[in-house]
Structure formats: structure tokens, C-alpha cells
Protein backbone atom coordinates (compact mmCIF):
# COMPACT_ATOMS: atom_id res chain seq x y z
CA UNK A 1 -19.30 -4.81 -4.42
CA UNK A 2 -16.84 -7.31 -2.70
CA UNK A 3 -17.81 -8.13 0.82
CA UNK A 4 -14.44 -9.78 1.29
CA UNK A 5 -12.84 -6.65 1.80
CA UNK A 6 -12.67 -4.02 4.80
CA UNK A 7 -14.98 -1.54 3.09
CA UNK A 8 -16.81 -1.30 0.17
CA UNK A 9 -15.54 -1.76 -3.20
CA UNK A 10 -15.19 -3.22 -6.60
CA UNK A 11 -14.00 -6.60 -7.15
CA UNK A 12 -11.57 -6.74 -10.03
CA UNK A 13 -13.47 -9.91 -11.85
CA UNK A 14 -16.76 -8.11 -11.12
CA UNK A 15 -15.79 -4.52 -12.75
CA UNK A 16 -17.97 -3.81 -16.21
CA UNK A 17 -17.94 -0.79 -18.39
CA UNK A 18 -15.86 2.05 -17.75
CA UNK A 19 -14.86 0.76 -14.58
CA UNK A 20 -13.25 -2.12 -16.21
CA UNK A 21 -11.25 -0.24 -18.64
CA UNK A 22 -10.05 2.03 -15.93
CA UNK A 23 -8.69 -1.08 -14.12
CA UNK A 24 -7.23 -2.48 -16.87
CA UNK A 25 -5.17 1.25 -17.23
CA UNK A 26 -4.11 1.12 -13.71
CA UNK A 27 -2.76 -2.30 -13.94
CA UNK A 28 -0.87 -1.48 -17.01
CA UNK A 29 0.31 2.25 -16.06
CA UNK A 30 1.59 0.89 -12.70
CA UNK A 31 3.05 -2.41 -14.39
CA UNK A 32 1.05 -4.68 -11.48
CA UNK A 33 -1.28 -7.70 -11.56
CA UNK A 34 -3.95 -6.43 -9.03
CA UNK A 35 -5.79 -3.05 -8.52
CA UNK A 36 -5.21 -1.75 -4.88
CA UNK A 37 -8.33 -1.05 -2.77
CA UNK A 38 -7.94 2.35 -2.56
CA UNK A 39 -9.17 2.41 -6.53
CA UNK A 40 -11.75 -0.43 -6.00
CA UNK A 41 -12.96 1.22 -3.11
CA UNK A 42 -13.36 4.72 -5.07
CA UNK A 43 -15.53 3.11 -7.98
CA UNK A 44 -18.03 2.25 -5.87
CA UNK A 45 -18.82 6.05 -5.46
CA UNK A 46 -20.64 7.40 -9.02
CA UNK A 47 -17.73 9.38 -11.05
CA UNK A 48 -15.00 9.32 -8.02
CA UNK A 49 -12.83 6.95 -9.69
CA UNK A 50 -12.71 8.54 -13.31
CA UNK A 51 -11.75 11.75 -11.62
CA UNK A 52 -9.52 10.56 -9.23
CA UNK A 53 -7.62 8.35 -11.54
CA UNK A 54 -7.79 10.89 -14.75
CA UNK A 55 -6.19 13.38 -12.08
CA UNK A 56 -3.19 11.65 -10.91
CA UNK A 57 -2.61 9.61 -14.08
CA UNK A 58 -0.15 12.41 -14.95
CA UNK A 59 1.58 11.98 -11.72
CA UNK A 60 2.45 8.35 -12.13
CA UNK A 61 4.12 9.18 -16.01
CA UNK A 62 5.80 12.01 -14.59
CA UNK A 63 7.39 12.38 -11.30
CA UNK A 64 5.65 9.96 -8.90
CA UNK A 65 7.98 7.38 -9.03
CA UNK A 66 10.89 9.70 -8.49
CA UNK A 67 9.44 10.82 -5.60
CA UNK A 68 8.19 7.43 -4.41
CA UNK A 69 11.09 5.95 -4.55
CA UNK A 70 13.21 8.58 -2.45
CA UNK A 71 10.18 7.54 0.50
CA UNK A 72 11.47 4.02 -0.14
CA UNK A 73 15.24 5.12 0.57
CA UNK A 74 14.59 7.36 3.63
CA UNK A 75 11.93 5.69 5.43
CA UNK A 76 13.31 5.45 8.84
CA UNK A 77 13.19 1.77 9.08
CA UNK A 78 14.17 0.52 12.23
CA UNK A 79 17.40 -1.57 11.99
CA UNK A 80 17.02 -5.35 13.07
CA UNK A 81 18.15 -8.44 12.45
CA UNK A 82 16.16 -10.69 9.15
CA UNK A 83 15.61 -14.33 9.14
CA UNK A 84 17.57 -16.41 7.98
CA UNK A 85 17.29 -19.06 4.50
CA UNK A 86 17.42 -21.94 6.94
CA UNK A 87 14.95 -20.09 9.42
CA UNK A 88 12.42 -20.26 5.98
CA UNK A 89 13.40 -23.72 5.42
CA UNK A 90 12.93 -24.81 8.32
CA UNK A 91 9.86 -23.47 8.82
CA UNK A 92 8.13 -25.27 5.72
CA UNK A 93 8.97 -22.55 3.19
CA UNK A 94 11.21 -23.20 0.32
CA UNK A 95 13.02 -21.45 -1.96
CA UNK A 96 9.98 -21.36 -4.18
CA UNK A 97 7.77 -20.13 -1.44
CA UNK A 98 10.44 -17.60 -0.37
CA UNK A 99 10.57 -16.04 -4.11
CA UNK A 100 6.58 -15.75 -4.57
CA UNK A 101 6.42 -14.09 -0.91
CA UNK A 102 9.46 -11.57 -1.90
CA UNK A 103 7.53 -11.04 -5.06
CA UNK A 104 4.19 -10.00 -3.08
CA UNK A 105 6.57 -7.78 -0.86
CA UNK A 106 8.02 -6.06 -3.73
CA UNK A 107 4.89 -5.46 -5.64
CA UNK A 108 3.40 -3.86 -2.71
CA UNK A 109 6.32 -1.89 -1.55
CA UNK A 110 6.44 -0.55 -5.17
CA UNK A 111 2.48 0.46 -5.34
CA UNK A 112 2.33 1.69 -1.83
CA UNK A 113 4.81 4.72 -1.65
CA UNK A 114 3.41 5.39 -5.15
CA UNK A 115 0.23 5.41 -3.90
CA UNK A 116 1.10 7.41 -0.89
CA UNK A 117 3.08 10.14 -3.33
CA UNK A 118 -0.20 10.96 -5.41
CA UNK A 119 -2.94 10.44 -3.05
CA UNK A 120 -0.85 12.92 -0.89
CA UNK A 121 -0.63 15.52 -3.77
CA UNK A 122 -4.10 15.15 -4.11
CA UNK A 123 -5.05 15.92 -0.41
CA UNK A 124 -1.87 18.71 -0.80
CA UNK A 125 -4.11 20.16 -3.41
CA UNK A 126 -6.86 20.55 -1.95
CA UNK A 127 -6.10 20.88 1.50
CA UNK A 128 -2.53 22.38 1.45
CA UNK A 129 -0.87 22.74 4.85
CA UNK A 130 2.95 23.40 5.47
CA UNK A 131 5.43 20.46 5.04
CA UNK A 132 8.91 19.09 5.21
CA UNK A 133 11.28 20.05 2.59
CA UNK A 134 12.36 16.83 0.88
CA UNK A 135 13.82 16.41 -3.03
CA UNK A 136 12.79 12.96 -4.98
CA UNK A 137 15.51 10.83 -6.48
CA UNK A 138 17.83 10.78 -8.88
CA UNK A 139 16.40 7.35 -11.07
CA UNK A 140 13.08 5.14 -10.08
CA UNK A 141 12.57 1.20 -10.40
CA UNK A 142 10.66 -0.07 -13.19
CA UNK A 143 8.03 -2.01 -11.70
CA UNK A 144 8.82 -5.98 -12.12
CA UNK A 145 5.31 -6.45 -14.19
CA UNK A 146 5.26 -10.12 -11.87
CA UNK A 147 2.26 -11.65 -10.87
CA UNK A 148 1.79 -12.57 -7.27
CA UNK A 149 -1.33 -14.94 -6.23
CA UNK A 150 -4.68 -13.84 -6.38
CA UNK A 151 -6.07 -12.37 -2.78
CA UNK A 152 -7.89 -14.66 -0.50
CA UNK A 153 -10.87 -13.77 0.84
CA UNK A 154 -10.59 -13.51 5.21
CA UNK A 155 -13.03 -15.95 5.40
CA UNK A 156 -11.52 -18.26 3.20
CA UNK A 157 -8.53 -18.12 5.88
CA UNK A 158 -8.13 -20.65 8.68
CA UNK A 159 -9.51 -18.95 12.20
CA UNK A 160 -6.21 -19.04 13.66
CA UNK A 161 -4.33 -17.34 10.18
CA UNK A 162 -7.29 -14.50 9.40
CA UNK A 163 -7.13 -13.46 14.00
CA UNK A 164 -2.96 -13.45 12.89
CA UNK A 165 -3.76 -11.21 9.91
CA UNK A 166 -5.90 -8.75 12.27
CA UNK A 167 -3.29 -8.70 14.89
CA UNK A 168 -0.42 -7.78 12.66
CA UNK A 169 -3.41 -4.86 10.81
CA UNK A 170 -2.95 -3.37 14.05
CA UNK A 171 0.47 -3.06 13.94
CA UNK A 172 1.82 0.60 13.78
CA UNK A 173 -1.80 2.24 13.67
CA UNK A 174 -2.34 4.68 16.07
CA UNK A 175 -6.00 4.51 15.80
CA UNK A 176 -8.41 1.70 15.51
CA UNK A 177 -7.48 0.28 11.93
CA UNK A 178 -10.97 0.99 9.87
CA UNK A 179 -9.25 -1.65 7.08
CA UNK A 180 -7.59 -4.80 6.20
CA UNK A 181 -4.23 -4.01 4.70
CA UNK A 182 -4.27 -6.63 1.79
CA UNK A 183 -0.71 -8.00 2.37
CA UNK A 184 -1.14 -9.50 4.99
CA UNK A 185 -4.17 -11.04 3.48
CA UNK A 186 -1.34 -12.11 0.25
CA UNK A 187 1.26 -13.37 2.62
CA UNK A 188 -1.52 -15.36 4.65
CA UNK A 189 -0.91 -18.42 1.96
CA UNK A 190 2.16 -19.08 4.41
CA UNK A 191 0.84 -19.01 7.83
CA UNK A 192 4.77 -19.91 9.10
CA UNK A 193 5.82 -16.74 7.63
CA UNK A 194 3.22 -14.47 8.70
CA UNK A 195 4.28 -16.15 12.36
CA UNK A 196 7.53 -15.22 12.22
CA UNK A 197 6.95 -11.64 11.17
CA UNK A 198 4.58 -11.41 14.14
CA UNK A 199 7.20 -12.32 16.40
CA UNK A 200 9.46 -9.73 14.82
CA UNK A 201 7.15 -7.06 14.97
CA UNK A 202 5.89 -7.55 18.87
CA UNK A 203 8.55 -6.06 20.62
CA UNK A 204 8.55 -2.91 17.96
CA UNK A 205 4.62 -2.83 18.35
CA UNK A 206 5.68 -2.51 22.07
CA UNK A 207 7.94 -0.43 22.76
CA UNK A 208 6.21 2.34 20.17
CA UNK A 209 8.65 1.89 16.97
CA UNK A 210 6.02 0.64 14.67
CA UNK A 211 4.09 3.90 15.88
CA UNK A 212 7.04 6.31 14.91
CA UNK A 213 7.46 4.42 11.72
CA UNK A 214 4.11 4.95 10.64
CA UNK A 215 4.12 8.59 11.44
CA UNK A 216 7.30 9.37 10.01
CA UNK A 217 6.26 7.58 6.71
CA UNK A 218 3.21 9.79 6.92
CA UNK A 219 5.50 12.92 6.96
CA UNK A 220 7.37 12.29 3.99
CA UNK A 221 4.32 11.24 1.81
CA UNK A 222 2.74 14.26 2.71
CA UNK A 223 6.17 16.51 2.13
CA UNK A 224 6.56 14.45 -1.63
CA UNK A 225 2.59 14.90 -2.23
CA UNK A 226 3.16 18.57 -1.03
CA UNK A 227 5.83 19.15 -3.82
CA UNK A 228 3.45 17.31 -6.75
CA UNK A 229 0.81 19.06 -5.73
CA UNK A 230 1.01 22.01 -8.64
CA UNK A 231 1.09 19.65 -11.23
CA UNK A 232 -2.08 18.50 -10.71
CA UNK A 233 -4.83 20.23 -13.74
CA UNK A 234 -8.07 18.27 -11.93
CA UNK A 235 -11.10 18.75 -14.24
CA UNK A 236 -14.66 19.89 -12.89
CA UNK A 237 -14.65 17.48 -9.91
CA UNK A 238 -17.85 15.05 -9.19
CA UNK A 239 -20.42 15.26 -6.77
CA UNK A 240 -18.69 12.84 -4.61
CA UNK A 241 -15.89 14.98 -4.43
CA UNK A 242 -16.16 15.22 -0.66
CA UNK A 243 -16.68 11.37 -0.09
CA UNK A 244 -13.66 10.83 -2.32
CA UNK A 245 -11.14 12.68 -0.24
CA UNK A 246 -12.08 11.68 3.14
CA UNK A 247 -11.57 8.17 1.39
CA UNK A 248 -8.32 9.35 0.21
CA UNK A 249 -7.17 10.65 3.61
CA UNK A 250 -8.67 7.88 5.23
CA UNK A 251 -6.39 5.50 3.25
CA UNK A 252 -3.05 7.85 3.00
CA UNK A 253 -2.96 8.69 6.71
CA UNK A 254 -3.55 4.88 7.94
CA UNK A 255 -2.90 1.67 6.08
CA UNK A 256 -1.17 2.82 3.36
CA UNK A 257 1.06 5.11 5.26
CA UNK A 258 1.29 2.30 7.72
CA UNK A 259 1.68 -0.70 5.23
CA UNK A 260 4.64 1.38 3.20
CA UNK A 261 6.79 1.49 6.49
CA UNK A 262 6.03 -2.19 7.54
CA UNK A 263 6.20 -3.39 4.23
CA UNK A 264 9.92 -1.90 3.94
CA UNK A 265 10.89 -3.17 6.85
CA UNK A 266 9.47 -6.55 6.41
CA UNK A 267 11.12 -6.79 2.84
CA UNK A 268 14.98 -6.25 4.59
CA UNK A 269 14.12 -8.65 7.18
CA UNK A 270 13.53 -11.10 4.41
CA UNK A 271 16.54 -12.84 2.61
CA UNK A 272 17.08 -12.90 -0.98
């Protein structure tokens, strides 16, 4: 287990076995570098992660990304102004910087409403409920297959950057946030930058738009998961079945939820 992370879960360099090998799939099914923590936190429950993964595998060659990427067109993004190149520059990050931290932005904005599509279908299966009707899009990204920087661990951060990064995890969550959203912990390698989306993001914290955002993301993951929910053939399920979803709903309802909204609007604010 990896005690640099909110909960418990696998660290990628520490996975053996099966658990390895199932890593190694997700990386090269969703065309990423890292493994979100939704997966690493699943392996550390005995068979959750075989099932879970084996169960929405389908989803992500089929019509996930469709799906996900129609969440990334109609998220209700609040419309502000972005910084500037010379508001970058002039804060210490250069054009180099600026490309690894749209990079990070990108990767996550590409596994998160993916994430949020399938881990809602799986919830829709098993707990169906009434939703929005919604249709997915009409072509998907292919995801870049970039590699962004390997995560640092909080305490690795400087006091003042890792009490930043748990300010901003508090952004848009309408409860007390139970985990870490790892972008932040990415984009804390530029302190400057993580300041100036904090001082974006205060007056939408504020006046309840980061709130609305993350509800109405939650809406339409649950309306796309709703729709994929028949095309999931789950096999004989493990014991930890029940352990599995609440993890699953824990993660789709909050920071995932949460982090595809912010993440969307943090992208547009930033300049290409």
C-alpha cells in the first residue's frame, strides 16, 4: 500500500502479479502513463480490481469514449476570463512549463469523464435510478499516449504548496472531501500556477458555482453511465463486491465528478 495517497491503495512501482499486469492493461487500453487511484485503490481489496476492471474493459473499447467525450462538450463550465502567456511568464513559468502543465490537464481531463462514464454504468447497473436523457457524440479523442511527471508524494511538497493543494481539494465538494484529487498533487511542481488558479477559483468557490459545477457534472455522468449500463455482462462478482461499489460511488459522486468539472474549466482558462 502507498501511504502517500488519501486512502489506501496500490502504488504503481509496488504492484506484483496479477495486479501488475492489470495495470499495465489499463495504462495501455486508456493510452496514459499513470493508473488513477480509483484502480489502485480497488486492488487493495482481494478480487475487486479483476472484476471491476474485466467488467468495464468492454466499455472503454466500445462506447465510453463517445459518451465521455459529449460530458467534456456539455459540462456547464462557467465562462471566465484565462490567463494570459505573459501572466505564465511572468510568473516563472515558461513555455516549457506551460506545455508539461497543459499536458497533465489534458491527460486528466481525458481519464476523468472516462472514468466517470463507466464507474457510473457500473453503479447504473447495480443500483439503477431514473436519469437525464442525454446522447454521446458523434467522434471521441484519441488519447495523446504523453507522459506527464511522476506524482509527488504530499509530504514531499513544501508546507505552504501541499495546505494550497488541500484548499483547492475543497473546491466544489459539497461534503468534506474524504480524498486528495491527484492533479493538484501533478500541477503542485509549479506552485505559481497552482496560485493563480486559486485566485481564479475563490470567488466561484464563493459565490456557489464550483458547487453547481460539480453537481451538474455529476448528473450527466450518471445520465451517460445510465445509458451504458446494459452493456455491461459482469461475471460472478467477488466477495468484496459491496466494498467495491461504495468505493466506486465514493469516487464518482466526489472527486472525480468534482475534478472533471474543475479540470475543464481549468484547461480553458489556460492558454495554448
Amino acid at each position: 500500500m502507498h501511504g502517500q495517497d488519501s486512502v489506501a491503495s496500490v502504488f504503481e512501482t509496488q504492484a506484483k502479479g496479477e495486479i501488475a499486469e492489470i495495470f499495465a492493461d489499463i495504462r495501455k487500453v486508456l493510452g496514459t502513463s499513470v493508473v488513477n487511484l480509483i484502480w489502485r485503490h480497488l486492488a487493495t481489496m482481494p478480487g475487486a480490481l479483476p472484476w471491476t476492471w474485466a467488467t468495464v474493459r468492454p466499455l472503454y473499447l466500445g462506447a465510453a469514449p463517445l459518451h465521455a467525450e459529449s460530458i467534456r462538450r456539455t459540462i456547464a463550465v462557467p465562462d471566465l476570463p484565462g490567463f494570459s502567456a505573459d501572466t505564465l511568464l511572468a510568473a516563472g513559468i515558461d513555455e516549457s512549463d506551460q506545455a508539461i502543465i497543459r499536458n497533465v490537464l489534458d491527460s486528466y481531463q481525458y481519464t476523468n469523464a472516462l472514468a466517470l462514464t463507466v464507474l457510473s454504468a457500473l453503479l447504473a447497473h447495480f443500483e439503477p435510478r431514473a436519469a437525464d436523457a442525454v446522447t454521446a457524440a458523434d467522434a471521441a479523442p484519441k488519447p495523446s499516449g504523453v507522459r506527464i511527471p511522476e506524482l509527488p508524494p504530499m509530504d514531499a511538497l513544501d508546507p505552504e504548496v501541499a495546505r494550497l493543494v488541500t484548499e483547492l481539494n475543497g473546491f466544489g465538494e459539497d461534503t468534506e472531501p474524504q480524498l486528495i484529487a491527484s492533479m493538484y498533487r501533478h500541477l503542485a511542481y509549479w506552485p505559481a500556477y497552482l496560485a493563480l488558479v486559486r485566485t481564479m477559483l475563490v470567488p466561484l468557490q464563493a459565490d456557489g458555482r464550483l458547487d453547481a459545477l460539480t453537481r451538474s457534472t455529476r448528473s450527466l455522468g450518471h445520465a451517460h453511465g445510465h445509458m451504458l449500463a446494459s452493456h455491461l455482462k459482469p461475471a460472478a462478482p467477488p466477495d468484496t463486491l459491496a466494498a467495491a461499489l461504495k468505493s466506486c460511488r465514493l469516487f464518482v459522486e466526489h472527486p472525480i465528478a468534482r475534478m472533471t468539472g474543475l479540470c475543464a474549466l481549468i484547461r480553458r482558462a489556460t492558454p495554448e
